[in-house]
C-alpha atoms as a PDB file:
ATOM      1  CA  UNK A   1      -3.973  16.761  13.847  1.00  0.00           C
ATOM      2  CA  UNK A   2      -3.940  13.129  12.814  1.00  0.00           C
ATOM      3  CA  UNK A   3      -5.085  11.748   9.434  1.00  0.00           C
ATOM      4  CA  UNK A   4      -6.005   8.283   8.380  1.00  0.00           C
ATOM      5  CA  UNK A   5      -5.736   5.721   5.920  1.00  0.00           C
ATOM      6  CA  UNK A   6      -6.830   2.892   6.079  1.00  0.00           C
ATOM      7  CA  UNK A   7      -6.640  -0.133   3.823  1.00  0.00           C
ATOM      8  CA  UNK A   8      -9.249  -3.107   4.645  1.00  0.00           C
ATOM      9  CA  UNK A   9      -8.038  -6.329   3.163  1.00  0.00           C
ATOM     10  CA  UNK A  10     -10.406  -8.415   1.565  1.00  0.00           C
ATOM     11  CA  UNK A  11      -8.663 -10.790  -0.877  1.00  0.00           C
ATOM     12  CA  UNK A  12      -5.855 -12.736   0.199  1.00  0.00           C
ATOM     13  CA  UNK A  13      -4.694 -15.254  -3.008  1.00  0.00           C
ATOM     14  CA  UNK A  14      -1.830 -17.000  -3.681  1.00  0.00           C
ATOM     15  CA  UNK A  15       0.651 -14.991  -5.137  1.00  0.00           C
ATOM     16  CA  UNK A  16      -1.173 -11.492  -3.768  1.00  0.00           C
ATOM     17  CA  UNK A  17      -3.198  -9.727  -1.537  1.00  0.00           C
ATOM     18  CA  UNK A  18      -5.690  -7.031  -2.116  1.00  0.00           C
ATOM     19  CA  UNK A  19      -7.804  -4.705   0.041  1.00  0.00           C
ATOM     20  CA  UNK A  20      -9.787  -1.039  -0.518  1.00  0.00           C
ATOM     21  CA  UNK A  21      -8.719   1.744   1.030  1.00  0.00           C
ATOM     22  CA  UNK A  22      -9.600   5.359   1.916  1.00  0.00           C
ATOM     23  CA  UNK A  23      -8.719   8.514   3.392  1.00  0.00           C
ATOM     24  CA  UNK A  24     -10.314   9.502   6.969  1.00  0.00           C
ATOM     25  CA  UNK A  25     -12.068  12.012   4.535  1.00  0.00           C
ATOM     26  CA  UNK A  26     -13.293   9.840   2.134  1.00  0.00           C
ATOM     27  CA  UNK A  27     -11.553  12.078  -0.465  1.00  0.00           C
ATOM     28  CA  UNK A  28      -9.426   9.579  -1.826  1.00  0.00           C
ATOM     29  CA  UNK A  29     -10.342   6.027  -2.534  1.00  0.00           C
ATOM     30  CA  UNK A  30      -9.658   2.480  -4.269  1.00  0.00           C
ATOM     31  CA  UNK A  31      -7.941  -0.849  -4.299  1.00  0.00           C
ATOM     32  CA  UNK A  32      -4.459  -1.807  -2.860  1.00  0.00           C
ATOM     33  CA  UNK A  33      -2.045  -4.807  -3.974  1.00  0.00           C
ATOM     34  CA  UNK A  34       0.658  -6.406  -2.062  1.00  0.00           C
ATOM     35  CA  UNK A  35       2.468  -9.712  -1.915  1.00  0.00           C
ATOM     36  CA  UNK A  36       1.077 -12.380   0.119  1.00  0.00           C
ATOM     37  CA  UNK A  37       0.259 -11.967   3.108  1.00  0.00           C
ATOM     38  CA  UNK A  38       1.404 -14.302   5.779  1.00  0.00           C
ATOM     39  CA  UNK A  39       0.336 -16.189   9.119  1.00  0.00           C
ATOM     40  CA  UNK A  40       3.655 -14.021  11.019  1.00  0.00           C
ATOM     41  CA  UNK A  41       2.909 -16.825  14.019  1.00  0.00           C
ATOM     42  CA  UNK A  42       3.903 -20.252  11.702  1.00  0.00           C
ATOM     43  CA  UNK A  43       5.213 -18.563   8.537  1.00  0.00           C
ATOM     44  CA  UNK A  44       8.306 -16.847   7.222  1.00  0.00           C
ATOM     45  CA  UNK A  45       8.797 -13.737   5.599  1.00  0.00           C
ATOM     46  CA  UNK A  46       9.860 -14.792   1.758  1.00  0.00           C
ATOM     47  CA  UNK A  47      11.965 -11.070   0.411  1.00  0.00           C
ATOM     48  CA  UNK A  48      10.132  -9.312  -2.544  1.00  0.00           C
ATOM     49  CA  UNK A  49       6.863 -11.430  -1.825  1.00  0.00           C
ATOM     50  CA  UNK A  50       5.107 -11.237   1.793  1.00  0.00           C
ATOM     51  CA  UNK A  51       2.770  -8.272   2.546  1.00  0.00           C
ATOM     52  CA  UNK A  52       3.404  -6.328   5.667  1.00  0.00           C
ATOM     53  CA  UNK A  53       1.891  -7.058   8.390  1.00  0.00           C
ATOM     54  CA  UNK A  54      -1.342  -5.448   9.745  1.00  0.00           C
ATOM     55  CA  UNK A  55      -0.381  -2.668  11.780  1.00  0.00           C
ATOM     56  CA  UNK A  56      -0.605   1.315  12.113  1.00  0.00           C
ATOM     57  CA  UNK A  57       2.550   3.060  10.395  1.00  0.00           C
ATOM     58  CA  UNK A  58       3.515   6.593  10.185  1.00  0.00           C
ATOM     59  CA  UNK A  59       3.539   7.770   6.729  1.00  0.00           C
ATOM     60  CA  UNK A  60       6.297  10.634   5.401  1.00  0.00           C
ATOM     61  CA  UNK A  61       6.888  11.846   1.666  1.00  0.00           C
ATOM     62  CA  UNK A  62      10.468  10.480   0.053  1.00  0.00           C
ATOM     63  CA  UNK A  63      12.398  10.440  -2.907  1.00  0.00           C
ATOM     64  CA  UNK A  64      12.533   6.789  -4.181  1.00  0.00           C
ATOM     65  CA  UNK A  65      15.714   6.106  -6.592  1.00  0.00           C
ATOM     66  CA  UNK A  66      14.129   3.394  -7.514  1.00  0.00           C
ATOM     67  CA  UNK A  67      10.577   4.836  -8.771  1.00  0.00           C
ATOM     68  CA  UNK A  68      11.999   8.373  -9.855  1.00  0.00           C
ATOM     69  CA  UNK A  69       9.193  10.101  -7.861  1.00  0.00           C
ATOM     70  CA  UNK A  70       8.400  11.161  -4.507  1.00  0.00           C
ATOM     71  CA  UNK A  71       6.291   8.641  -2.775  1.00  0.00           C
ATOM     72  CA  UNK A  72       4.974   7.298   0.817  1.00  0.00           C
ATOM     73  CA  UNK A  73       7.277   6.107   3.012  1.00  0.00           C
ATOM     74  CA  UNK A  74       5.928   3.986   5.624  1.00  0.00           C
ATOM     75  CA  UNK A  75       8.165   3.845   9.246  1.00  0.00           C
ATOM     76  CA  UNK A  76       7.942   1.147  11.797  1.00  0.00           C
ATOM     77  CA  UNK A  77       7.186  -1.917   9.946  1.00  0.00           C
ATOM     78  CA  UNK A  78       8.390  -5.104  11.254  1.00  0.00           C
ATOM     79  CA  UNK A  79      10.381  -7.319   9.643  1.00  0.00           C
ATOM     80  CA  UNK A  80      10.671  -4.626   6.991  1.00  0.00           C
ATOM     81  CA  UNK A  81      12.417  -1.276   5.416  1.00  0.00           C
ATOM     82  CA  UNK A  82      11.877   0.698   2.714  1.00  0.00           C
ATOM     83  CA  UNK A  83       8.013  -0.122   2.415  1.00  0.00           C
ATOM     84  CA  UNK A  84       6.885   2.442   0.104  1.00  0.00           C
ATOM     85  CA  UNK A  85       3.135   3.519  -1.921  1.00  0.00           C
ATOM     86  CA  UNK A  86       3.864   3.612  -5.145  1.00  0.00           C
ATOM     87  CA  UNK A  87       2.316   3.065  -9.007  1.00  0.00           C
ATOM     88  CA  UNK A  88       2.033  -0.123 -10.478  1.00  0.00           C
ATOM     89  CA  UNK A  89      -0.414  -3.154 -11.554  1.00  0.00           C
ATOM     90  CA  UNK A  90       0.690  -6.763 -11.183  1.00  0.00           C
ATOM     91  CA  UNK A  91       2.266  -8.568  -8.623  1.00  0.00           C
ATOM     92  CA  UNK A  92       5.731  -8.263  -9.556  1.00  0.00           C
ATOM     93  CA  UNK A  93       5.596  -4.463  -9.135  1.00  0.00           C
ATOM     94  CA  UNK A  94       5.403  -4.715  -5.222  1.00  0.00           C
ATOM     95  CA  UNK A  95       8.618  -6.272  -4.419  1.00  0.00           C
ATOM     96  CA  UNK A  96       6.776  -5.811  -0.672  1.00  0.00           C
ATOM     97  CA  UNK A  97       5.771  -2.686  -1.248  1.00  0.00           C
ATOM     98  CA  UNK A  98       1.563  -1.265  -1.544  1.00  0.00           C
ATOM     99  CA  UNK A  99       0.290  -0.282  -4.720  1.00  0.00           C
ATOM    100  CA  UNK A 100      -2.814   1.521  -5.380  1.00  0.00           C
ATOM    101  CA  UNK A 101      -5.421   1.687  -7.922  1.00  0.00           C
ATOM    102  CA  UNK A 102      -8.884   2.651  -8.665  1.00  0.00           C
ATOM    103  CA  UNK A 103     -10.005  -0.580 -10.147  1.00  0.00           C
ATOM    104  CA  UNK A 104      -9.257  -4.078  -9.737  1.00  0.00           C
ATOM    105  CA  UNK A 105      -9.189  -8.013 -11.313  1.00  0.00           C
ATOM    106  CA  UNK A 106      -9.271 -11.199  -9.557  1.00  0.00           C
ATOM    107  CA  UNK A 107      -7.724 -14.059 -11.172  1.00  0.00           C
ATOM    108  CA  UNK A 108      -8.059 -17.094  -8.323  1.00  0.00           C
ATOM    109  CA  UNK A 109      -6.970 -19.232 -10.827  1.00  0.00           C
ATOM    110  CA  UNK A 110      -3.502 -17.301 -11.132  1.00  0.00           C
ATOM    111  CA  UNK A 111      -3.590 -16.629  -7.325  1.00  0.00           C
ATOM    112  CA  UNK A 112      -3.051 -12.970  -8.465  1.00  0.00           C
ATOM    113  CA  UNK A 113      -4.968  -9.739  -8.255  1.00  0.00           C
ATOM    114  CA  UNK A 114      -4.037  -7.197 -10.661  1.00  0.00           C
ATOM    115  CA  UNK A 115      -4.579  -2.982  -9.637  1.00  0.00           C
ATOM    116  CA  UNK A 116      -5.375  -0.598 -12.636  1.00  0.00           C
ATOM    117  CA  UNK A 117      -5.191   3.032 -13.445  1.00  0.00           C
ATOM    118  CA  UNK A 118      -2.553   3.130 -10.813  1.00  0.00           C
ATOM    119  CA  UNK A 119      -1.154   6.463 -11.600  1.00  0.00           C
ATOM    120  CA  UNK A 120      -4.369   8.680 -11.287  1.00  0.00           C
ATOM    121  CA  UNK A 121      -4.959   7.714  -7.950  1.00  0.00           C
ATOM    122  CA  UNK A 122      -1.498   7.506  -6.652  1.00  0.00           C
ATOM    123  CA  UNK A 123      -1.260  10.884  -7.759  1.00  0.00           C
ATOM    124  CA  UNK A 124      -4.721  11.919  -5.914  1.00  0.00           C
ATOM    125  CA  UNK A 125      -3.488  10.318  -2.987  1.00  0.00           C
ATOM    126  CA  UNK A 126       0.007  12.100  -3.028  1.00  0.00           C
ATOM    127  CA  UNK A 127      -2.068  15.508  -2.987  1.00  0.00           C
ATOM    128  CA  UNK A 128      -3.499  14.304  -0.168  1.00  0.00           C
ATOM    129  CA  UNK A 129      -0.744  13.580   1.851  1.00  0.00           C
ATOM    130  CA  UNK A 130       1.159  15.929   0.659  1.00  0.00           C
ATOM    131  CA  UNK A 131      -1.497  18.788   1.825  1.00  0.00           C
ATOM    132  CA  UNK A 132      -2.024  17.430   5.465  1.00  0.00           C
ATOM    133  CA  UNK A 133       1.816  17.062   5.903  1.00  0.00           C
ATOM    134  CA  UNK A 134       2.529  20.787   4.828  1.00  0.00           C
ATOM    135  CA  UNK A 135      -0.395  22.007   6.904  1.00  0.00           C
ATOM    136  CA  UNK A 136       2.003  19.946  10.129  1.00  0.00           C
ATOM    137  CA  UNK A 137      -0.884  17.110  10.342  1.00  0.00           C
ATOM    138  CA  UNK A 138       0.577  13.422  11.679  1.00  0.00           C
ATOM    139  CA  UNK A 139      -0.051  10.567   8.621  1.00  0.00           C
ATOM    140  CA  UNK A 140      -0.866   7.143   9.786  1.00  0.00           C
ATOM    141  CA  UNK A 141      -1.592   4.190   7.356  1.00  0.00           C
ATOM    142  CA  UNK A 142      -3.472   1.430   9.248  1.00  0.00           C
ATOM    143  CA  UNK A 143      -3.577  -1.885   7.502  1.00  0.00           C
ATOM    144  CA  UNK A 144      -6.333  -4.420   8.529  1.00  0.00           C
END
């Protein structure tokens, strides 16, 4: 079977983006945070600090070195590698990757969106996908 989530963009700023997203289930639920996210027909892709494009990706579980946990893995994403889910609040704690929370500040003035309580629903959402992948379900992240 195939499972969803999907993030909906809503703020683009600056120095971030943000969006809500959600499970095909509705189970799991709240705000993402990238980098900024780019016109891919006139701009270029700056390392650490554009947002993926919009797209569907297949998600799979992995060990990051970096974050010392198991997180999503997103394949397929152009112009990219590596793009991961993972915990954290401010900007600098993509370095192009999505992170989640289940609330949310936006400072215009800064350019910058900031995602709290980042580790309760990363950890909901890992349950999630960790469930549908053991049960041999397909994982798709769509980004719009």
């Amino acid at each position: 079977m195939e499972r969803y989530i999907t993030i909906v963009r809503d703020t683009l700023l600056k120095e971030s983006t943000s969006g809500r997203f959600f499970t095909d289930d509705g189970a799991v639920r709240g705000f993402t945070l990238e980098p900024h996210a780019i016109d891919w027909t006139t701009e270029k892709k700056l390392r650490g600090h554009t947002a993926i494009p919009c797209g569907r990706y297949r998600l799979s579980l992995y060990y990051s070195p970096r974050q010392k946990e198991e997180v999503a893995l997103l394949a397929g994403v152009p112009h990219f590698t590596m793009v991961e889910i993972h915990v954290g609040n401010f900007p600098k704690d993509t370095q192009g990757c999505i992170l989640v929370g289940t609330e949310r500040t936006i400072h215009e003035k800064l350019g910058q969106v900031h995602v709290f309580w980042s580790r309760k629903v990363f950890t909901d959402l890992m349950i999630w996908i960790r469930k549908h992948i053991e049960k041999g379900d397909t994982i798709w992240l769509v980004v719009t």
